[in-house]
PDB file of N, CA and C in Angstrom:
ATOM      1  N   UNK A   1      87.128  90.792  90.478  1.00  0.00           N
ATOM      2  CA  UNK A   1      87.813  91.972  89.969  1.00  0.00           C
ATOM      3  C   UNK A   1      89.211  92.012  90.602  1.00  0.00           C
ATOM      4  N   UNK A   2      90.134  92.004  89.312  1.00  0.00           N
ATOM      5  CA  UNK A   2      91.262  91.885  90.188  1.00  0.00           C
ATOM      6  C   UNK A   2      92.154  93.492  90.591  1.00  0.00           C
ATOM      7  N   UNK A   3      92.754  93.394  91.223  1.00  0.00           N
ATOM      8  CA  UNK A   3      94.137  95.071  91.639  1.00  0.00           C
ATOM      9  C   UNK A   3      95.344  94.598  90.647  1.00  0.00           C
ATOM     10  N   UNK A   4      95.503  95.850  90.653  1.00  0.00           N
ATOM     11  CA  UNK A   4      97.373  95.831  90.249  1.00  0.00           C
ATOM     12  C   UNK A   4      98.498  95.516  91.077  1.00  0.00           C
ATOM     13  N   UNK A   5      99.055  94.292  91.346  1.00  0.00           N
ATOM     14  CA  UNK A   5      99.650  93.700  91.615  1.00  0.00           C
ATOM     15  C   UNK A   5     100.936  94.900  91.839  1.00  0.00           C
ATOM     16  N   UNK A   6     101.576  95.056  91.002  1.00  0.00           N
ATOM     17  CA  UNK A   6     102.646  95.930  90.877  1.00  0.00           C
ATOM     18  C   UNK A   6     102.450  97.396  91.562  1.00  0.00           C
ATOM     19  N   UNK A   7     101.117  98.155  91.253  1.00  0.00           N
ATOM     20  CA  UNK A   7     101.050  99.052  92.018  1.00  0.00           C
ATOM     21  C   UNK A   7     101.079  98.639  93.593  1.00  0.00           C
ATOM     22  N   UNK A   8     100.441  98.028  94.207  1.00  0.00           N
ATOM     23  CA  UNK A   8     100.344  97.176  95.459  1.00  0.00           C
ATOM     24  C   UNK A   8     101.917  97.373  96.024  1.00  0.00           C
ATOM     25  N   UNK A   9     102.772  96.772  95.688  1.00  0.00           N
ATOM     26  CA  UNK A   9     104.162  96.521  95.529  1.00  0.00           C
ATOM     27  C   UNK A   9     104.660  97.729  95.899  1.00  0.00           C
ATOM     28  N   UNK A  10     104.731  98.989  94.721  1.00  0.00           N
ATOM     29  CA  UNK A  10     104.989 100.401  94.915  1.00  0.00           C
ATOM     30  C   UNK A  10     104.588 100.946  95.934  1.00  0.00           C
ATOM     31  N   UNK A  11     102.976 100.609  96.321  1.00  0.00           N
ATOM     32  CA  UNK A  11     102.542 101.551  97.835  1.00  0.00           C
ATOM     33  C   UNK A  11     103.361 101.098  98.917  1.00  0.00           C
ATOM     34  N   UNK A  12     103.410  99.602  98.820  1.00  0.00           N
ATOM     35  CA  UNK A  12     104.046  98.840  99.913  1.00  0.00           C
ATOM     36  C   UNK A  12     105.464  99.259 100.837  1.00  0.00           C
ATOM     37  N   UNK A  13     105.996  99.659  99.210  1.00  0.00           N
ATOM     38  CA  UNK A  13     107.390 100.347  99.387  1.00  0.00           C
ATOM     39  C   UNK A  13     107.848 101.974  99.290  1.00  0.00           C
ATOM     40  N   UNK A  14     106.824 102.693  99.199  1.00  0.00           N
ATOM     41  CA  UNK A  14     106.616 103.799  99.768  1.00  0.00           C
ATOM     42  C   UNK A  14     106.077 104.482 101.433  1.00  0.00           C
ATOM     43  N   UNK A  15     105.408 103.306 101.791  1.00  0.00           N
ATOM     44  CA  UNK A  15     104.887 103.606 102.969  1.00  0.00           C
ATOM     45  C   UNK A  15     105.796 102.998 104.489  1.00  0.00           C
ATOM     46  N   UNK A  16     106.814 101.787 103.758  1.00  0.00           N
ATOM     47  CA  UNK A  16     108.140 101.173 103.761  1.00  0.00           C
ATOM     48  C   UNK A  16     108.752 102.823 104.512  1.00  0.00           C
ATOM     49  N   UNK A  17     109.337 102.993 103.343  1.00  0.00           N
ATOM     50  CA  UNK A  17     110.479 104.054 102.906  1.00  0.00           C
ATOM     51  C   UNK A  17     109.898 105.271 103.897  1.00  0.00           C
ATOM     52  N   UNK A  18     108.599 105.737 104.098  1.00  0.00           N
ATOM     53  CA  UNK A  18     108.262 106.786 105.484  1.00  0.00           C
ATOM     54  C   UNK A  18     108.229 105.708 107.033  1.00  0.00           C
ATOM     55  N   UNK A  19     108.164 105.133 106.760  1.00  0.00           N
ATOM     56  CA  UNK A  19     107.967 103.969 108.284  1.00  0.00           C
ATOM     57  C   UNK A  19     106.613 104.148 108.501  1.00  0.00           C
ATOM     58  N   UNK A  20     105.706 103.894 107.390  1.00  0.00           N
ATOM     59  CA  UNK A  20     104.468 104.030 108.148  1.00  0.00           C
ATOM     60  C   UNK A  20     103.542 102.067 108.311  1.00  0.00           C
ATOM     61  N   UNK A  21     103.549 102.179 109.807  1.00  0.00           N
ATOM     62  CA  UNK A  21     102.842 101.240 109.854  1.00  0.00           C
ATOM     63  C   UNK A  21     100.998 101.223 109.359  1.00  0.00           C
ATOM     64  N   UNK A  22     100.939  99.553 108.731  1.00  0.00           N
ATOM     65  CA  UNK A  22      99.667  99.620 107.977  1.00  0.00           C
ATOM     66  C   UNK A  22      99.231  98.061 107.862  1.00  0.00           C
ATOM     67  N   UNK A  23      98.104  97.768 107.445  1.00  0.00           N
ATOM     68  CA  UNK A  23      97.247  96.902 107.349  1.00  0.00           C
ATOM     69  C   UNK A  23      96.536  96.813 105.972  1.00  0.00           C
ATOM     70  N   UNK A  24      96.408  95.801 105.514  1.00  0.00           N
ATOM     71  CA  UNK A  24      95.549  95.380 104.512  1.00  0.00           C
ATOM     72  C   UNK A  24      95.032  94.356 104.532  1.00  0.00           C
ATOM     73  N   UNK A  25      93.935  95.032 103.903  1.00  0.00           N
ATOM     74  CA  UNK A  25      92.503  94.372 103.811  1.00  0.00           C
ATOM     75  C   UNK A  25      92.213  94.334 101.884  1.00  0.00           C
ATOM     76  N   UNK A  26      91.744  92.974 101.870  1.00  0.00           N
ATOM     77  CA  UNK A  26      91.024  93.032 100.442  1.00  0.00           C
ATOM     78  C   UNK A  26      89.415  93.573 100.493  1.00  0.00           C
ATOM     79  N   UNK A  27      89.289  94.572  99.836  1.00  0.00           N
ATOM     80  CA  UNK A  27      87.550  95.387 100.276  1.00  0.00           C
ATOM     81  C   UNK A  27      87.082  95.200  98.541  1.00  0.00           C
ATOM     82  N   UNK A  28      85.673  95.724  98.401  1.00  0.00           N
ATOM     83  CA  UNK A  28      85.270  96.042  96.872  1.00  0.00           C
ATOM     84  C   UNK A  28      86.089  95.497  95.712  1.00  0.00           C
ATOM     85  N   UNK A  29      87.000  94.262  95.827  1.00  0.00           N
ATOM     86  CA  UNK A  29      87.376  94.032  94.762  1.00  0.00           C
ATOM     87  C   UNK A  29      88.648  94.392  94.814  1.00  0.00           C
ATOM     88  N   UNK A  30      89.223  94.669  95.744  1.00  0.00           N
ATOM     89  CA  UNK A  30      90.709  95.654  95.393  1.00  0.00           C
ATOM     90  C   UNK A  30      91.167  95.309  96.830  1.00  0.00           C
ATOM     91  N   UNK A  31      92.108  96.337  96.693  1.00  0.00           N
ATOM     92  CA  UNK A  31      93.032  96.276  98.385  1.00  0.00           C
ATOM     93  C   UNK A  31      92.886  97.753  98.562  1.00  0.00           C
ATOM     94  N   UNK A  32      92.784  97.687 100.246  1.00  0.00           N
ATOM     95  CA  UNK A  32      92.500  98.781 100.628  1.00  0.00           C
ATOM     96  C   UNK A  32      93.431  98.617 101.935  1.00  0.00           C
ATOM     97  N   UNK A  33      94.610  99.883 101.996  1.00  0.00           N
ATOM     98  CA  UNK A  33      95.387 100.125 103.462  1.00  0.00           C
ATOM     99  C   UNK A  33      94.649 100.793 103.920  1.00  0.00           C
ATOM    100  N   UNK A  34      95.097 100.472 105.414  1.00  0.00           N
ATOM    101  CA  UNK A  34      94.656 101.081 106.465  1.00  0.00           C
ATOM    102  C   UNK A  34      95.748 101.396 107.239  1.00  0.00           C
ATOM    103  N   UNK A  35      95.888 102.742 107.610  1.00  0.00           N
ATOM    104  CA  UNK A  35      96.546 103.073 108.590  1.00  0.00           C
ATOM    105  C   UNK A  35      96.293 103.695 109.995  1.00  0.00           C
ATOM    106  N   UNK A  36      96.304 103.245 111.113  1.00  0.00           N
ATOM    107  CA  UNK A  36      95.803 103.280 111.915  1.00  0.00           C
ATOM    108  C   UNK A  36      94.043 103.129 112.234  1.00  0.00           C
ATOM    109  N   UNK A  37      93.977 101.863 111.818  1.00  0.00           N
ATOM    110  CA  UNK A  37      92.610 101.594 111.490  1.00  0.00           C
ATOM    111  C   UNK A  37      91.462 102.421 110.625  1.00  0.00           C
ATOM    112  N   UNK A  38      91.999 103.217 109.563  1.00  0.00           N
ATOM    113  CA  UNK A  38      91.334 103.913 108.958  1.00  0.00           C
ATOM    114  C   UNK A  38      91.839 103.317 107.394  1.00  0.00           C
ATOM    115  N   UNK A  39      90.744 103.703 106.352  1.00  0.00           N
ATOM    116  CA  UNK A  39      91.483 103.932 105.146  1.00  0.00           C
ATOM    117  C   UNK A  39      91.795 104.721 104.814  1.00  0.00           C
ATOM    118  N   UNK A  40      92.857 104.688 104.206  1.00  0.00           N
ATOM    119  CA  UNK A  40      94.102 106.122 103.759  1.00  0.00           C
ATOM    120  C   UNK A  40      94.251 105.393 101.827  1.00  0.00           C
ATOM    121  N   UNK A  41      94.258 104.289 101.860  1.00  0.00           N
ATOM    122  CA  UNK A  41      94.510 104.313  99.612  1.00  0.00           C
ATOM    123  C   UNK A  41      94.492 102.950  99.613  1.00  0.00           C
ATOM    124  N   UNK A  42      93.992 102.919  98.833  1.00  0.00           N
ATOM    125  CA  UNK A  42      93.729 101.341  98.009  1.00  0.00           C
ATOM    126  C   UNK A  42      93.754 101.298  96.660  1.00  0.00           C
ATOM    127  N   UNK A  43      93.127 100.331  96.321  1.00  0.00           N
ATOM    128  CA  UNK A  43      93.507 100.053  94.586  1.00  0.00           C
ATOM    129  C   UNK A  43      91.965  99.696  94.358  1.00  0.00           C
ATOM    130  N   UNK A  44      91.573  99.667  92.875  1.00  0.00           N
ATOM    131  CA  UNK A  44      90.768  99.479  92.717  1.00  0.00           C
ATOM    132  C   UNK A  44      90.719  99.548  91.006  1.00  0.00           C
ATOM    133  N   UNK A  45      90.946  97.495  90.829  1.00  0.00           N
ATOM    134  CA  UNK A  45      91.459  97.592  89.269  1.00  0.00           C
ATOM    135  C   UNK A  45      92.734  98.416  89.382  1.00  0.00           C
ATOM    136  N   UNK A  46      93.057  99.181  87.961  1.00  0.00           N
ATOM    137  CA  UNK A  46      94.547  99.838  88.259  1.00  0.00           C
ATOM    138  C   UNK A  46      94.866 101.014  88.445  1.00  0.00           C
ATOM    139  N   UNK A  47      93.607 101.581  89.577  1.00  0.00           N
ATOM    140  CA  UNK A  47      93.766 103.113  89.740  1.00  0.00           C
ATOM    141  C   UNK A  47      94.382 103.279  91.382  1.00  0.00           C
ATOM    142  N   UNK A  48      94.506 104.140  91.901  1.00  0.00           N
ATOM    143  CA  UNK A  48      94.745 104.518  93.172  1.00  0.00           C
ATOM    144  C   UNK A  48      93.606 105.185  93.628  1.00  0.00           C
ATOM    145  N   UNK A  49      93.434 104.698  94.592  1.00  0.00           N
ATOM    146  CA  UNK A  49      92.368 105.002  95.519  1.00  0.00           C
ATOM    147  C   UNK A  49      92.613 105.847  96.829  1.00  0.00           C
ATOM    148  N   UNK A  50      92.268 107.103  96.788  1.00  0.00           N
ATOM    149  CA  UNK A  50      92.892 108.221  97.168  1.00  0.00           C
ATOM    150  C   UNK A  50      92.598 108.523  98.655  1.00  0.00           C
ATOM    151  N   UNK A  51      92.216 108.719  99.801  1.00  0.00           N
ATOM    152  CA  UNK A  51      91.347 109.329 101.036  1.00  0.00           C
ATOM    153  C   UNK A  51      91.977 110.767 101.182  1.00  0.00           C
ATOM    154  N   UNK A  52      91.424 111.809 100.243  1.00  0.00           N
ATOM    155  CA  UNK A  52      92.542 112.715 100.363  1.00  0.00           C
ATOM    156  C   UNK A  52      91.707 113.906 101.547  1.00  0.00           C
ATOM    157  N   UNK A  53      90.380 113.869 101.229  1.00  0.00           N
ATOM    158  CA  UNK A  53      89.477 114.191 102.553  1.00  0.00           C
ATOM    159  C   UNK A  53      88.751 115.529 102.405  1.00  0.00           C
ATOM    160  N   UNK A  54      87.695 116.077 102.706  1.00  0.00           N
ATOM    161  CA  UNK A  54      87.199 117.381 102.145  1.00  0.00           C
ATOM    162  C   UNK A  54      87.421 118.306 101.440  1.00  0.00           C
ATOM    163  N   UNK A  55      88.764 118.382 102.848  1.00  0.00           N
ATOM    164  CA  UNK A  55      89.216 119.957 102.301  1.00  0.00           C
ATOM    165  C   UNK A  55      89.808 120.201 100.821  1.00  0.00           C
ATOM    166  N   UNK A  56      90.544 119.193 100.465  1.00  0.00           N
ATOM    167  CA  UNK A  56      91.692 119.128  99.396  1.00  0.00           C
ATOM    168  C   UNK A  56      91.037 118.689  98.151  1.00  0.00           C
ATOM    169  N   UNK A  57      89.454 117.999  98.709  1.00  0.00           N
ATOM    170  CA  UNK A  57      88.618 117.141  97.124  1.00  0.00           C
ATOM    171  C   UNK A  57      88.781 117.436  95.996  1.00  0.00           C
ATOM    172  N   UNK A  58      88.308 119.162  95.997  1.00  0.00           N
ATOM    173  CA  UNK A  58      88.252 120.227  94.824  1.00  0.00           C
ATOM    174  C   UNK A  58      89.484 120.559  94.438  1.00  0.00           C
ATOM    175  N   UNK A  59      90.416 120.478  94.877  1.00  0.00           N
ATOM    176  CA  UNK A  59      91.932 120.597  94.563  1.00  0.00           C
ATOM    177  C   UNK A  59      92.472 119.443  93.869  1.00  0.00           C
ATOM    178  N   UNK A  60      92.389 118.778  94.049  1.00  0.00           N
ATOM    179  CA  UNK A  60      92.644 117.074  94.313  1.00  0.00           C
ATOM    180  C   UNK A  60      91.877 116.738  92.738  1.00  0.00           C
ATOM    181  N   UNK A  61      90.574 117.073  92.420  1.00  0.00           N
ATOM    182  CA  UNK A  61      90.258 116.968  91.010  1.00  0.00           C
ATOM    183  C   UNK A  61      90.591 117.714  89.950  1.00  0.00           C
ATOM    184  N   UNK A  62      91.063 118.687  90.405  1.00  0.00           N
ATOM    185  CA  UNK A  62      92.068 119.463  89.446  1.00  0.00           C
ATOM    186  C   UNK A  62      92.964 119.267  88.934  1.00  0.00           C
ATOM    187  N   UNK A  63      93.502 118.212  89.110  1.00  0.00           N
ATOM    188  CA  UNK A  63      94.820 117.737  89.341  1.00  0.00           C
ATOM    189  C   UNK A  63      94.738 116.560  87.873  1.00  0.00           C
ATOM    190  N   UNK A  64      96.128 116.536  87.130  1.00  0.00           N
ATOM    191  CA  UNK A  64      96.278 115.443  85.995  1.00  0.00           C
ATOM    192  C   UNK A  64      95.594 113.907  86.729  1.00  0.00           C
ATOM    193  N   UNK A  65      94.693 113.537  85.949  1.00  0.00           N
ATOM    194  CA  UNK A  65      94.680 111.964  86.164  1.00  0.00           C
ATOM    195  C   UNK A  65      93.905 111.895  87.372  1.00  0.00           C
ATOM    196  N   UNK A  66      92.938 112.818  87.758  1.00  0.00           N
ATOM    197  CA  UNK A  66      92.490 112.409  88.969  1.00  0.00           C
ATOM    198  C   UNK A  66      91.145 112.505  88.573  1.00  0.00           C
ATOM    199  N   UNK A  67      89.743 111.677  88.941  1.00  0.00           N
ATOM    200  CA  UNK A  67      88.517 111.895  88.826  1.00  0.00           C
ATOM    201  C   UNK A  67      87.985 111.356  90.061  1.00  0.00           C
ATOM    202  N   UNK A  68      86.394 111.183  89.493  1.00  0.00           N
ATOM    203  CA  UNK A  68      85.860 111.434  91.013  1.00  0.00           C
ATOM    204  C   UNK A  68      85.840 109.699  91.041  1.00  0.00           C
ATOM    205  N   UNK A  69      85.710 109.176  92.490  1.00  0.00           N
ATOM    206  CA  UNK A  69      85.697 108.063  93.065  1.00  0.00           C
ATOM    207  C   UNK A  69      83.858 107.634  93.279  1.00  0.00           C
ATOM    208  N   UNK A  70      83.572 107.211  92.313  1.00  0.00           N
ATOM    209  CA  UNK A  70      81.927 106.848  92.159  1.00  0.00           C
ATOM    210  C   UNK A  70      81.679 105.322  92.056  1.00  0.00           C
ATOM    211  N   UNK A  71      82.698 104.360  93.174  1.00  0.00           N
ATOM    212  CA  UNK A  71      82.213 103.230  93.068  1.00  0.00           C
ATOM    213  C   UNK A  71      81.157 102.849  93.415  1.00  0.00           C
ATOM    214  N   UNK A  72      79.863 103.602  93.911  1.00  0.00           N
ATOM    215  CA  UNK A  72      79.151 102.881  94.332  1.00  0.00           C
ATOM    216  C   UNK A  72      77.729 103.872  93.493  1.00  0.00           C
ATOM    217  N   UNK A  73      78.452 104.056  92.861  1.00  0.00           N
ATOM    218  CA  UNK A  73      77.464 105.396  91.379  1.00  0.00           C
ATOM    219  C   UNK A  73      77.387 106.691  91.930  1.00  0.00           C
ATOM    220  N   UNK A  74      78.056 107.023  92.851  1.00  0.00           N
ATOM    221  CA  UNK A  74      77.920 108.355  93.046  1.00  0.00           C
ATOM    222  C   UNK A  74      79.079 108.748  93.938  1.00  0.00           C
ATOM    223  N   UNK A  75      79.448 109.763  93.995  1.00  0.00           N
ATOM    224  CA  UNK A  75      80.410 110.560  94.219  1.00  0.00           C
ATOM    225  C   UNK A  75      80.732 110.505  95.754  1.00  0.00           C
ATOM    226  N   UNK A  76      81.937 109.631  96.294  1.00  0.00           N
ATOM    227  CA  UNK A  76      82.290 109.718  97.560  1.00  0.00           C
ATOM    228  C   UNK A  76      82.899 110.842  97.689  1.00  0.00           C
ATOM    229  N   UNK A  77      82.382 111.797  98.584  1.00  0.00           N
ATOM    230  CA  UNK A  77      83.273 113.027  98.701  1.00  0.00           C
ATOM    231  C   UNK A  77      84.740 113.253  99.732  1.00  0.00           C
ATOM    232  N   UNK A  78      85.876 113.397  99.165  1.00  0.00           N
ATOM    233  CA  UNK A  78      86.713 113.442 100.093  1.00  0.00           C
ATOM    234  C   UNK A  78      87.446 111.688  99.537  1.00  0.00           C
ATOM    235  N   UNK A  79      87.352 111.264  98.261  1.00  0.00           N
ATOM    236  CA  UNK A  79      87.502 110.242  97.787  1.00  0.00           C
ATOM    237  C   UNK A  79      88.133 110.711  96.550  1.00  0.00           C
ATOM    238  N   UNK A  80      89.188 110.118  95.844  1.00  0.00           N
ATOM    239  CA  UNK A  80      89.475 109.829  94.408  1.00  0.00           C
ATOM    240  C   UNK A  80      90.059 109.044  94.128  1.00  0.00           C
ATOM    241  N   UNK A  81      89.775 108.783  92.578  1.00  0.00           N
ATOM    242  CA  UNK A  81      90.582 107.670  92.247  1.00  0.00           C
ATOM    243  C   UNK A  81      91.984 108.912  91.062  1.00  0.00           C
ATOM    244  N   UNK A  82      92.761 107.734  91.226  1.00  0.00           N
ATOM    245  CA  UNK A  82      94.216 108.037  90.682  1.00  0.00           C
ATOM    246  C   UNK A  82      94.518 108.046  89.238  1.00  0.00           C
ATOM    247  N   UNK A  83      94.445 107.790  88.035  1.00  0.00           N
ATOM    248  CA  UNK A  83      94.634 107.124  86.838  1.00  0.00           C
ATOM    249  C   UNK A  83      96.047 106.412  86.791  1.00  0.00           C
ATOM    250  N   UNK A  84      96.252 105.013  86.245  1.00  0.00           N
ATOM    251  CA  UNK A  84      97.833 105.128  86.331  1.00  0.00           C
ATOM    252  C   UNK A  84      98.593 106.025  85.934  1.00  0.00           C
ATOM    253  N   UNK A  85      98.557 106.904  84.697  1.00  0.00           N
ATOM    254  CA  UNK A  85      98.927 107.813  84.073  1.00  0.00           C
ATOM    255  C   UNK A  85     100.017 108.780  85.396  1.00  0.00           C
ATOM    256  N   UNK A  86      98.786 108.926  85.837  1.00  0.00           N
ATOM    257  CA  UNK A  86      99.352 110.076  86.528  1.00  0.00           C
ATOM    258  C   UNK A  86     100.112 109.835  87.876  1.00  0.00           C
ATOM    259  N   UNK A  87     100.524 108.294  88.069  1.00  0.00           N
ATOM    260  CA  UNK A  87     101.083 107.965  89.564  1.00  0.00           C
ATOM    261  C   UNK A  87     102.203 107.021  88.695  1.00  0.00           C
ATOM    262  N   UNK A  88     102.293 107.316  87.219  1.00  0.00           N
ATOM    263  CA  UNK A  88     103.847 106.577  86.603  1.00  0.00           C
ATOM    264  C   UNK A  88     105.106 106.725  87.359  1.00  0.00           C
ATOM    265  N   UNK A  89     105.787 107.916  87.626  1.00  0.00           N
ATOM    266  CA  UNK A  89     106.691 108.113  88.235  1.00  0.00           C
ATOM    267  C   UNK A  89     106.155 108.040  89.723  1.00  0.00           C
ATOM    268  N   UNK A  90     107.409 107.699  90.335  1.00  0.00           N
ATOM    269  CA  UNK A  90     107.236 106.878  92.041  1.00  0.00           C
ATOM    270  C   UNK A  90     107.100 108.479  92.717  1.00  0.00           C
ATOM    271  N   UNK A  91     108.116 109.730  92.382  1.00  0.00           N
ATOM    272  CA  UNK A  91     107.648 111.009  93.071  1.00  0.00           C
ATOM    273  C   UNK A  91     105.918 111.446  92.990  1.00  0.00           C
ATOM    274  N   UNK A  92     105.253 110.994  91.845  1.00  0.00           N
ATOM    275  CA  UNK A  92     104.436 111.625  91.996  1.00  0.00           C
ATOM    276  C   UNK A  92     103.090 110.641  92.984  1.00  0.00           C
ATOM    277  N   UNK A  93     103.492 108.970  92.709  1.00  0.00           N
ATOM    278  CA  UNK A  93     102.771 107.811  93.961  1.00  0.00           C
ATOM    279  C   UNK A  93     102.817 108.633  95.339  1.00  0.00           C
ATOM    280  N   UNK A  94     104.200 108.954  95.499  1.00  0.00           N
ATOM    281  CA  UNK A  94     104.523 108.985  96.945  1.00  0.00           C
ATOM    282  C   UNK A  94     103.504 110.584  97.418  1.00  0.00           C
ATOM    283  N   UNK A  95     103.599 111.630  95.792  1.00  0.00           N
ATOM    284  CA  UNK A  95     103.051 112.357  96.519  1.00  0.00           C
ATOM    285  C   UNK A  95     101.388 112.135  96.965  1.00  0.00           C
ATOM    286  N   UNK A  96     101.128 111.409  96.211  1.00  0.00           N
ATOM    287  CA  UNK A  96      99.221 110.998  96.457  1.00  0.00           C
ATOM    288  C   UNK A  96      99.488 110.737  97.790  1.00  0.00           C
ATOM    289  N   UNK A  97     100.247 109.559  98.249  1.00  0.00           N
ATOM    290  CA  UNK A  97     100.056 108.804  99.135  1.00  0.00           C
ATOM    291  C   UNK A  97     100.033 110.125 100.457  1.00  0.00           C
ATOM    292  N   UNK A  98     100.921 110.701 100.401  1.00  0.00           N
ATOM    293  CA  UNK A  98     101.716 112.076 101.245  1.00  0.00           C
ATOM    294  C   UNK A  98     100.209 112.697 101.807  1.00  0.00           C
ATOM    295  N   UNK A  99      99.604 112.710 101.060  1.00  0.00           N
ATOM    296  CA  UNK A  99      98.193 113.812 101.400  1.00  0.00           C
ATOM    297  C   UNK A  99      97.439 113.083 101.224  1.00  0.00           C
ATOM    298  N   UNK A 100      97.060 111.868 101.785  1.00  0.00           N
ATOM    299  CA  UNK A 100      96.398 110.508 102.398  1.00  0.00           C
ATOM    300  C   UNK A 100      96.679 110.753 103.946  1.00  0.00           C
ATOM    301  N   UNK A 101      97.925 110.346 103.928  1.00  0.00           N
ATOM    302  CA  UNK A 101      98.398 110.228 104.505  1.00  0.00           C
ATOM    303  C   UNK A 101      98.430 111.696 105.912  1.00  0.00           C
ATOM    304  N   UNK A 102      98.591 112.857 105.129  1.00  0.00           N
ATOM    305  CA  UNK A 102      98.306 113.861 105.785  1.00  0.00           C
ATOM    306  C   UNK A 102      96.800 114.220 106.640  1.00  0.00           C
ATOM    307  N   UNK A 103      95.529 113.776 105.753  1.00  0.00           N
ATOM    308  CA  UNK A 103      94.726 113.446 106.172  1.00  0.00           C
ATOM    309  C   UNK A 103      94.158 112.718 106.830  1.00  0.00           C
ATOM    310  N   UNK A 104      94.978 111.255 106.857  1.00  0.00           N
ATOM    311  CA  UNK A 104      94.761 110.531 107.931  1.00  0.00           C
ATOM    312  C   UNK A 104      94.466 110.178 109.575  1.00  0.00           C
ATOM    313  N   UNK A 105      94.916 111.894 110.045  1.00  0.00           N
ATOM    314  CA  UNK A 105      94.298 111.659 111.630  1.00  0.00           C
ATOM    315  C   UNK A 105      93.761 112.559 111.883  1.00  0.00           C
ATOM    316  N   UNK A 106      92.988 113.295 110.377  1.00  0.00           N
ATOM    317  CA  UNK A 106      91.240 114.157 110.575  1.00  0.00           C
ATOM    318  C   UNK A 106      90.302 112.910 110.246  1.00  0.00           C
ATOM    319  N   UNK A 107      90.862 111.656 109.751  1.00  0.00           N
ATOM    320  CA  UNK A 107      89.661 110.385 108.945  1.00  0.00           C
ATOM    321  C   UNK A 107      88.921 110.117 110.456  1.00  0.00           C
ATOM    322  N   UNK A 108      87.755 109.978 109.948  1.00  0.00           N
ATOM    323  CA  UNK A 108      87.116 109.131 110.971  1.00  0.00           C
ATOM    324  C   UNK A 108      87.111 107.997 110.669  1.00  0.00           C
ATOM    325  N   UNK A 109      87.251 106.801 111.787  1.00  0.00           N
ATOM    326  CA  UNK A 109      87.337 105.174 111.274  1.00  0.00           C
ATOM    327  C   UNK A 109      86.023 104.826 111.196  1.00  0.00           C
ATOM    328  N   UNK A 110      85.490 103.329 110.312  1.00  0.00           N
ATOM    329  CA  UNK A 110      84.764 103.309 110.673  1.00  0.00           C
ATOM    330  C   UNK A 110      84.232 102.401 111.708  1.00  0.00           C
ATOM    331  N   UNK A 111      83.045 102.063 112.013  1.00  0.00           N
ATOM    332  CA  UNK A 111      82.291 101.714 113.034  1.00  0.00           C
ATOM    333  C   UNK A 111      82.547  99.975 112.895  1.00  0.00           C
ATOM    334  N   UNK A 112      83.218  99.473 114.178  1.00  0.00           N
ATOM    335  CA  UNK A 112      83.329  98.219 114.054  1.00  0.00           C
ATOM    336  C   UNK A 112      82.650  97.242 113.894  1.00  0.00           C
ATOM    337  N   UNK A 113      82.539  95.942 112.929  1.00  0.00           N
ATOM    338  CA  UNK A 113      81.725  94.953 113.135  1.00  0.00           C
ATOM    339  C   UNK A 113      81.746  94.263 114.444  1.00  0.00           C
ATOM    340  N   UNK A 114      80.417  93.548 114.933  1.00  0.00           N
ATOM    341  CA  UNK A 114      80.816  92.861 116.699  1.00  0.00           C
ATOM    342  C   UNK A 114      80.531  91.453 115.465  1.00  0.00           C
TER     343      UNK A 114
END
């Protein structure tokens, strides 16, 4: 299963453009950043893959182009995916990424492989 190449590109250079240092990993088929050893957005096929985190879930699905993140058949909570639709323009990428990103040092990481 392949990612969107081009979206990849866009996160790259959004997270660029805040100075946020990050890591990637290819996970489930897709790419998944990590920032500060956590995941904060990935791709998955050509959606955005959201960590937007409890509080904001129900907000967060309200929202144009956003549904629930059920890769594994059921509903990761505190998870969404993006539609391209709705992350066309780079203001509105950057804002997904923004409240990832905001959430990022309530994420818990997870548990290391030895």
């Amino acid at each position: 299963m392949a990612y969107d190449e081009l979206l990849a590109d866009r996160i790259r250079l959004v997270l660029k453009e805040k100075q946020v240092k990050y890591k990637e990993m290819k996970m489930m088929g897709g790419l998944t950043i990590l920032v500060d050893g956590k995941m904060c957005v990935g791709i998955i096929k050509n959606n955005l893959m959201a960590r937007v985190g409890p509080e904001y879930y129900e907000e967060a699905l309200r929202q144009e182009g956003c549904k629930l993140m059920d890769f594994t058949k059921k509903p990761l909570k505190g998870y969404v995916y993006v539609e391209p639709h709705a992350i066309d323009m780079d203001d509105d990428l950057s804002k997904w990424i923004q409240l990832c990103l905001d959430y990022n040092p309530l994420a818990k990481a997870s548990k290391k492989k030895k």
